[in-house]
C-alpha atoms as a PDB file:
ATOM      1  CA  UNK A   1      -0.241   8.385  -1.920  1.00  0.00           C
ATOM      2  CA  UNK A   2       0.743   5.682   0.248  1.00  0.00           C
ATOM      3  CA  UNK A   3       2.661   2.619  -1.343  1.00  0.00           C
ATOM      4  CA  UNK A   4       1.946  -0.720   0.665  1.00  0.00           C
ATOM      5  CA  UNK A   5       4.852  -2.982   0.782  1.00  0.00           C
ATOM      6  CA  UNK A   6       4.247  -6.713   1.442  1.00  0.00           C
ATOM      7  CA  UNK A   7       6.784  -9.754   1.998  1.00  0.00           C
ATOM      8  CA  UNK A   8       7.634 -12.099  -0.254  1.00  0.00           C
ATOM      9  CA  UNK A   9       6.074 -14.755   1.316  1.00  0.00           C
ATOM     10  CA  UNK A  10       2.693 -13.146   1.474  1.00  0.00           C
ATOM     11  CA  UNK A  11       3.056 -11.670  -2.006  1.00  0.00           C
ATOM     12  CA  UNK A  12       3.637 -15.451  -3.245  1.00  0.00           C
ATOM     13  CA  UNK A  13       0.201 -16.336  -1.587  1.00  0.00           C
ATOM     14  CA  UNK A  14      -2.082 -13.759  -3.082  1.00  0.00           C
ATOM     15  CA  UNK A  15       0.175 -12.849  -6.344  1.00  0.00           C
ATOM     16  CA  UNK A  16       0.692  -8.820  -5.563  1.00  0.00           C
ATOM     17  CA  UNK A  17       3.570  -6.701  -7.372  1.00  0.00           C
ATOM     18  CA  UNK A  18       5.981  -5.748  -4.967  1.00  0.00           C
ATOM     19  CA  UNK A  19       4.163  -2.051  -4.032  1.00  0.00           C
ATOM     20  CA  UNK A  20       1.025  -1.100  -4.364  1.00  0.00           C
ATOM     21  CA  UNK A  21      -0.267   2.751  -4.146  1.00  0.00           C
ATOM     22  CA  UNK A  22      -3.333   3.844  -2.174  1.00  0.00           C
ATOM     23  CA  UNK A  23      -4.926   7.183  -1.037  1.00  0.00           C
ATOM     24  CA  UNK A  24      -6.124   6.197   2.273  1.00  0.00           C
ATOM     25  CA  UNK A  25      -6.050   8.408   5.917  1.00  0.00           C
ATOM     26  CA  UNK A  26      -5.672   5.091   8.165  1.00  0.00           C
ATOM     27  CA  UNK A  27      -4.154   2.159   8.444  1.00  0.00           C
ATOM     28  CA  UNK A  28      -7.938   0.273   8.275  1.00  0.00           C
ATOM     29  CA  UNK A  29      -8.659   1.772   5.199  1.00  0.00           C
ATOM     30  CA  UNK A  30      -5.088   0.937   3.618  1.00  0.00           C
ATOM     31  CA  UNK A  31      -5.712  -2.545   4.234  1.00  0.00           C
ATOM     32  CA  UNK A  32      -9.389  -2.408   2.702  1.00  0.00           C
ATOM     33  CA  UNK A  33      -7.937  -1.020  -0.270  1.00  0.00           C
ATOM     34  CA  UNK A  34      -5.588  -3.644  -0.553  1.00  0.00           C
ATOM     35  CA  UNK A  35      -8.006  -6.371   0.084  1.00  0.00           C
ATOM     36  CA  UNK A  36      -9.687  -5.164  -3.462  1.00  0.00           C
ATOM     37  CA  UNK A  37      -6.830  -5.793  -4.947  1.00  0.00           C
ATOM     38  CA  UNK A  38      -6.337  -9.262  -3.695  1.00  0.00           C
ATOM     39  CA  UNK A  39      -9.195 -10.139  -1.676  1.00  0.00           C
ATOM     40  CA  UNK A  40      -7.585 -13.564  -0.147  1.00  0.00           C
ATOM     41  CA  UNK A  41      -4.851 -11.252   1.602  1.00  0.00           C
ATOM     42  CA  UNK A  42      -7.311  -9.576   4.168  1.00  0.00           C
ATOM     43  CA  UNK A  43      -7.968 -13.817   6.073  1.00  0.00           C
ATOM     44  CA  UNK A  44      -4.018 -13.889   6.107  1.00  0.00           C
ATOM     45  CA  UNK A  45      -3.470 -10.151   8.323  1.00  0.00           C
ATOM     46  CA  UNK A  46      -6.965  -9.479   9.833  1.00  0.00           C
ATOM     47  CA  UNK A  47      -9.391 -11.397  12.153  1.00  0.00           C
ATOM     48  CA  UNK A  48     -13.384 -11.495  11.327  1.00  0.00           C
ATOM     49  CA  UNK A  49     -13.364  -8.404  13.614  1.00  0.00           C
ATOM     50  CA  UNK A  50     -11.067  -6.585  11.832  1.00  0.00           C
ATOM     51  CA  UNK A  51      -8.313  -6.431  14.316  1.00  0.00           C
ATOM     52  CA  UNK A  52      -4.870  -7.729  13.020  1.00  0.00           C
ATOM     53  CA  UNK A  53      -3.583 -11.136  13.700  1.00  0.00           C
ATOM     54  CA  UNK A  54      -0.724 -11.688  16.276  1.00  0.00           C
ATOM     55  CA  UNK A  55       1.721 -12.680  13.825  1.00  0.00           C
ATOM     56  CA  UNK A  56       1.049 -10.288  11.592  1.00  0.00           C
ATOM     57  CA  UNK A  57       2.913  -6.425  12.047  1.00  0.00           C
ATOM     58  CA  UNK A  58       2.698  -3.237   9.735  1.00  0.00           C
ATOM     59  CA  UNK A  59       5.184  -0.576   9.797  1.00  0.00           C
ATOM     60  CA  UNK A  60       4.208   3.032   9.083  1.00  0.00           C
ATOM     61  CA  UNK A  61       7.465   3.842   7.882  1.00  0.00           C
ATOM     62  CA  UNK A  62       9.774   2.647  10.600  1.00  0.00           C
ATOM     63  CA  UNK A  63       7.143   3.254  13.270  1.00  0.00           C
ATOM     64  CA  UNK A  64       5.156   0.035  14.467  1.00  0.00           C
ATOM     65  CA  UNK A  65       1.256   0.568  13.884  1.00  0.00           C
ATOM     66  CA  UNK A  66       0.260   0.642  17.722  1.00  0.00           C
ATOM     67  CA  UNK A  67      -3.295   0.400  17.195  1.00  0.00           C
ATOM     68  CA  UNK A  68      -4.010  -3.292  16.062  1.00  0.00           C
ATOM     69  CA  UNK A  69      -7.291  -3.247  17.230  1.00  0.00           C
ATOM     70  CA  UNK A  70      -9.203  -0.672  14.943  1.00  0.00           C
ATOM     71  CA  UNK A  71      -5.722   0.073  12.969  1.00  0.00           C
ATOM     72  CA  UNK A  72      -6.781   3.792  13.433  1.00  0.00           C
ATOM     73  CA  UNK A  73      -2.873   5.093  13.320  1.00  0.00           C
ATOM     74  CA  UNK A  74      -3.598   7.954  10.530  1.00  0.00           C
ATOM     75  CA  UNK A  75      -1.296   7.366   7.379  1.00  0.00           C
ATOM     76  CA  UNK A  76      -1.012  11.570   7.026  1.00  0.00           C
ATOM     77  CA  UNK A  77       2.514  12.255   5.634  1.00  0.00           C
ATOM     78  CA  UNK A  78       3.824   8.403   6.067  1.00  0.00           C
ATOM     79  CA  UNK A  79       4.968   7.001   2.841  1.00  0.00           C
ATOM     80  CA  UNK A  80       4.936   2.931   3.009  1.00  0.00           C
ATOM     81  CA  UNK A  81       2.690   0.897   4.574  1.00  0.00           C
ATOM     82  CA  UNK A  82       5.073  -2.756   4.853  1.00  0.00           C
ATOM     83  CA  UNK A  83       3.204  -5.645   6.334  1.00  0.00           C
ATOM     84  CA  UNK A  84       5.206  -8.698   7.573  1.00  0.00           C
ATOM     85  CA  UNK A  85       3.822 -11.813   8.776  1.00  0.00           C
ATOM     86  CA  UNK A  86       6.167 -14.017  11.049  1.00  0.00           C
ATOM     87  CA  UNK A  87       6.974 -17.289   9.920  1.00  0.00           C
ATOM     88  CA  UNK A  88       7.894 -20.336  12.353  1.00  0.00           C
ATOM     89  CA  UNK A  89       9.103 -23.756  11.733  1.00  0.00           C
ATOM     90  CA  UNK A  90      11.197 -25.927  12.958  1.00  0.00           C
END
């Protein structure tokens, strides 16, 4: 199982527990998973194309997700899933 971890911020905006568990072998998949649980998240991290939004980054762990394209990057033996979206202001 895979437990997705997701900011406070974005949490607040689509009303999600803190972690979430998810069988899923990719990153894509993860994220489709999630989207059934709160189906407003998926316009906040992914484009219409399904590639992930530039200020938007997932962590596999500690390891960046490199593919933000297709998110491909297999989720074999990787534990958390934590999405962060930057926030700017001024």
């Amino acid at each position: 199982m895979l437990a997705i971890e997701v900011t406070s911020h974005l949490r607040r905006l689509v009303t999600l527990p803190e972690s979430i568990e998810v069988n899923a072998a990719t990153v894509a998949a993860a994220l489709d998973q999630l989207e059934q649980l709160a189906p407003r998240i998926d316009s906040y991290l992914r484009h219409e194309d399904g590639s992930l939004r530039q200020h938007v980054n997932l962590f596999l762990d500690e390891q960046f997700v490199r593919d933000r394209k297709t998110l491909s990057d297999s989720t074999d033996g990787v534990s958390r899933l934590f999405i962060m979206q930057a926030l700017s202001g001024g």
